[in-house]
C-alpha atoms as a PDB file:
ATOM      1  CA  UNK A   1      20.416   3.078  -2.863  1.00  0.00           C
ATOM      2  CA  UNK A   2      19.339   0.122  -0.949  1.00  0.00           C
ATOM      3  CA  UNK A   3      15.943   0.981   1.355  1.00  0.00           C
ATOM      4  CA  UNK A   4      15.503  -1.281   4.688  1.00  0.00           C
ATOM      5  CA  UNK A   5      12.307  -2.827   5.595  1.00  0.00           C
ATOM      6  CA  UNK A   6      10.763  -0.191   6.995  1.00  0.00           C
ATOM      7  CA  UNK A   7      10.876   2.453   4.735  1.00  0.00           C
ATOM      8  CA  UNK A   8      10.389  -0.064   2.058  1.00  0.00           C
ATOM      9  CA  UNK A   9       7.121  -0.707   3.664  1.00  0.00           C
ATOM     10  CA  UNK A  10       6.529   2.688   4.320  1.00  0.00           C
ATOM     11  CA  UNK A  11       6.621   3.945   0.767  1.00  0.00           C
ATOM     12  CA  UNK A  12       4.603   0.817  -0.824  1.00  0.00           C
ATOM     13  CA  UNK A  13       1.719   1.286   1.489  1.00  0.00           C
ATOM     14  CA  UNK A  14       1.599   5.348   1.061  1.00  0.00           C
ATOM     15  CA  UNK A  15       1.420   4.509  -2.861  1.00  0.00           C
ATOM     16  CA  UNK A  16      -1.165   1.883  -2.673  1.00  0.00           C
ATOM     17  CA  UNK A  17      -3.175   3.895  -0.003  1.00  0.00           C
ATOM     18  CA  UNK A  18      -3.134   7.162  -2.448  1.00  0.00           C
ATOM     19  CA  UNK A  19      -4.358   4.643  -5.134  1.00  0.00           C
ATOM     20  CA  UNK A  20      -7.019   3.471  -3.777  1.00  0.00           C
ATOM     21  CA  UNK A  21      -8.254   6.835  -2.352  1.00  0.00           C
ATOM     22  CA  UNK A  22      -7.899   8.071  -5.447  1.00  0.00           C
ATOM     23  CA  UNK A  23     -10.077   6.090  -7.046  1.00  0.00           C
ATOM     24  CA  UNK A  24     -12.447   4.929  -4.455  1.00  0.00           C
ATOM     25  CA  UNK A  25     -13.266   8.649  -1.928  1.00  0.00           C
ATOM     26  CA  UNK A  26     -12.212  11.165  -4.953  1.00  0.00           C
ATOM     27  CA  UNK A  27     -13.532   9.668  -8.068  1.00  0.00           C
ATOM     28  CA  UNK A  28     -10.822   9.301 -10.244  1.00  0.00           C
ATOM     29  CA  UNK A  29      -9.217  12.941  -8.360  1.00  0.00           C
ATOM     30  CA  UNK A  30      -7.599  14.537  -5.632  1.00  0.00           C
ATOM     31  CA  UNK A  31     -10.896  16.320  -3.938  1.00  0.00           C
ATOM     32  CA  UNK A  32     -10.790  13.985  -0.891  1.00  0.00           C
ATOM     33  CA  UNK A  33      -7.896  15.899   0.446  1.00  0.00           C
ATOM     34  CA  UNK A  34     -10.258  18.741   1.321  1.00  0.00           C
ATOM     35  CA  UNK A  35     -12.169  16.691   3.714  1.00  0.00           C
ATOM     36  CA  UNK A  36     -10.336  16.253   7.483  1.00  0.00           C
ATOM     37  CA  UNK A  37     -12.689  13.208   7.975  1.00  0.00           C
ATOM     38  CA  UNK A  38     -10.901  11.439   4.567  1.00  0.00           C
ATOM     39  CA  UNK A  39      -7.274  11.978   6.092  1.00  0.00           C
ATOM     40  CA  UNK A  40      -8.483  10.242   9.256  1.00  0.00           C
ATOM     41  CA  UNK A  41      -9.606   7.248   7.289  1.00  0.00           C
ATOM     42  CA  UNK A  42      -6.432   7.504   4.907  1.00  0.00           C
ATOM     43  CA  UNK A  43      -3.979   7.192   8.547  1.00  0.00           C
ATOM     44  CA  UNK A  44      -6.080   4.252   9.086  1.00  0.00           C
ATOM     45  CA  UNK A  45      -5.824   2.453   5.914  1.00  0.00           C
ATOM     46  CA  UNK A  46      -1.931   3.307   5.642  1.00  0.00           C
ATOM     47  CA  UNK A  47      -1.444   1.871   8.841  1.00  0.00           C
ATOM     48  CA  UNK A  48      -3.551  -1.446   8.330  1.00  0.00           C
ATOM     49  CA  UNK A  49      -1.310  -1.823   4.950  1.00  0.00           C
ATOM     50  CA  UNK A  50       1.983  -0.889   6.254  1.00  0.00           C
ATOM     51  CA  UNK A  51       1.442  -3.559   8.711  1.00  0.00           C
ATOM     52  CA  UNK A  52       0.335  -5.685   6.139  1.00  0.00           C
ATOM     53  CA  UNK A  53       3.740  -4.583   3.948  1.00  0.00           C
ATOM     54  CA  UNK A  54       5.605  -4.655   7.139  1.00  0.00           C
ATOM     55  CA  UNK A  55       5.084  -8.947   7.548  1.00  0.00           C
ATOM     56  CA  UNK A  56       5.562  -9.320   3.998  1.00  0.00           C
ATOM     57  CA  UNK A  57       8.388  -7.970   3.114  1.00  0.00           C
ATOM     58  CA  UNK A  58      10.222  -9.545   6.448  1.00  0.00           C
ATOM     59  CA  UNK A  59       9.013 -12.576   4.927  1.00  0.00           C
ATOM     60  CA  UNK A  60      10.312 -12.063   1.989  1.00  0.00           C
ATOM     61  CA  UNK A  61      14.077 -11.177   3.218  1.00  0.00           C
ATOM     62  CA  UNK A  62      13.766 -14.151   5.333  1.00  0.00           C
ATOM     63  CA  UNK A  63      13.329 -16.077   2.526  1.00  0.00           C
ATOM     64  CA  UNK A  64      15.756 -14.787   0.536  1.00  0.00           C
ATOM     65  CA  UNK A  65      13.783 -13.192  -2.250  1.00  0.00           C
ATOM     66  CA  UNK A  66      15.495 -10.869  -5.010  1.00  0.00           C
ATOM     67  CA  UNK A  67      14.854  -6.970  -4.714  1.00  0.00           C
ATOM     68  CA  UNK A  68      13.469  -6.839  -7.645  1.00  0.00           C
ATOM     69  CA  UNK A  69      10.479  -9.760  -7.032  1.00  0.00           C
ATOM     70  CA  UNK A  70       9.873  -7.396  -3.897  1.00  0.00           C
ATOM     71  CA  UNK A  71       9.167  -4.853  -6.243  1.00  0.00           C
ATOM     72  CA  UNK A  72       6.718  -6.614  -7.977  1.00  0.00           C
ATOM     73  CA  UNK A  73       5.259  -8.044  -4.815  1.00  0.00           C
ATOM     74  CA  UNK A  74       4.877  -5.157  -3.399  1.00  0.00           C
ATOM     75  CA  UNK A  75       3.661  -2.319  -6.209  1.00  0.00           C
ATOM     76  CA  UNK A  76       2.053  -4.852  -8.964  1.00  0.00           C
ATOM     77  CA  UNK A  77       0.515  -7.784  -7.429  1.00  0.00           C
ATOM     78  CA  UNK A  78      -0.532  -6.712  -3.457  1.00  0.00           C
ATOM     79  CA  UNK A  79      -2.482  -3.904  -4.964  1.00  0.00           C
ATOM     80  CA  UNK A  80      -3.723  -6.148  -7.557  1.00  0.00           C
ATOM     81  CA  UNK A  81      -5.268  -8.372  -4.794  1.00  0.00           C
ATOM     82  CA  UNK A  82      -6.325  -5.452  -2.722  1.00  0.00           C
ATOM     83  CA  UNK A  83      -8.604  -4.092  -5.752  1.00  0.00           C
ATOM     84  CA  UNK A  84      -9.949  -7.828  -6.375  1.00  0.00           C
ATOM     85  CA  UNK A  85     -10.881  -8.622  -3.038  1.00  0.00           C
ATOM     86  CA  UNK A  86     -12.640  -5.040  -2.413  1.00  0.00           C
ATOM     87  CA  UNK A  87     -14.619  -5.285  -5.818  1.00  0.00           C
ATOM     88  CA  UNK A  88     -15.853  -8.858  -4.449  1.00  0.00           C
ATOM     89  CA  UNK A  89     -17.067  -7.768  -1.147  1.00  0.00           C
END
């Protein structure tokens, strides 16, 4: 099953979103999906990533770059980065 760049994007950055909610507005749960005002934040934050996804990955096709590094681009190392650079600011 071969995903195109959108929904590729699309998936990554609704993972990585739920991540981070869950551990930075739940605690280490799911209570922030009671709150209306956390969803609002969530759409925000899923579309400032899937943007973010969005440029990556077409740079990644454009260079030519296996599935499989996209992968690990995408669900290992961007997250990685995301957690590093929010912990330092």
């Amino acid at each position: 099953m071969k995903l195109n760049l959108i929904s590729f994007s699309a998936i990554n950055s609704f993972l990585i979103t739920h991540l981070l909610f869950f551990i930075d507005e739940g605690y280490y749960d799911f209570r922030w999906m009671k709150d209306s005002g956390n969803w609002l934040v969530f759409m925000i934050y899923f579309i400032a990533l899937f943007g973010i996804l969005i440029l990556i990955n077409s740079l990644l096709e454009k260079y030519k770059v296996r599935r499989l590094f996209q992968i690990i681009i995408n669900l290992i190392i961007f997250p990685v980065v995301l957690i590093l650079f929010a912990c330092c600011i």
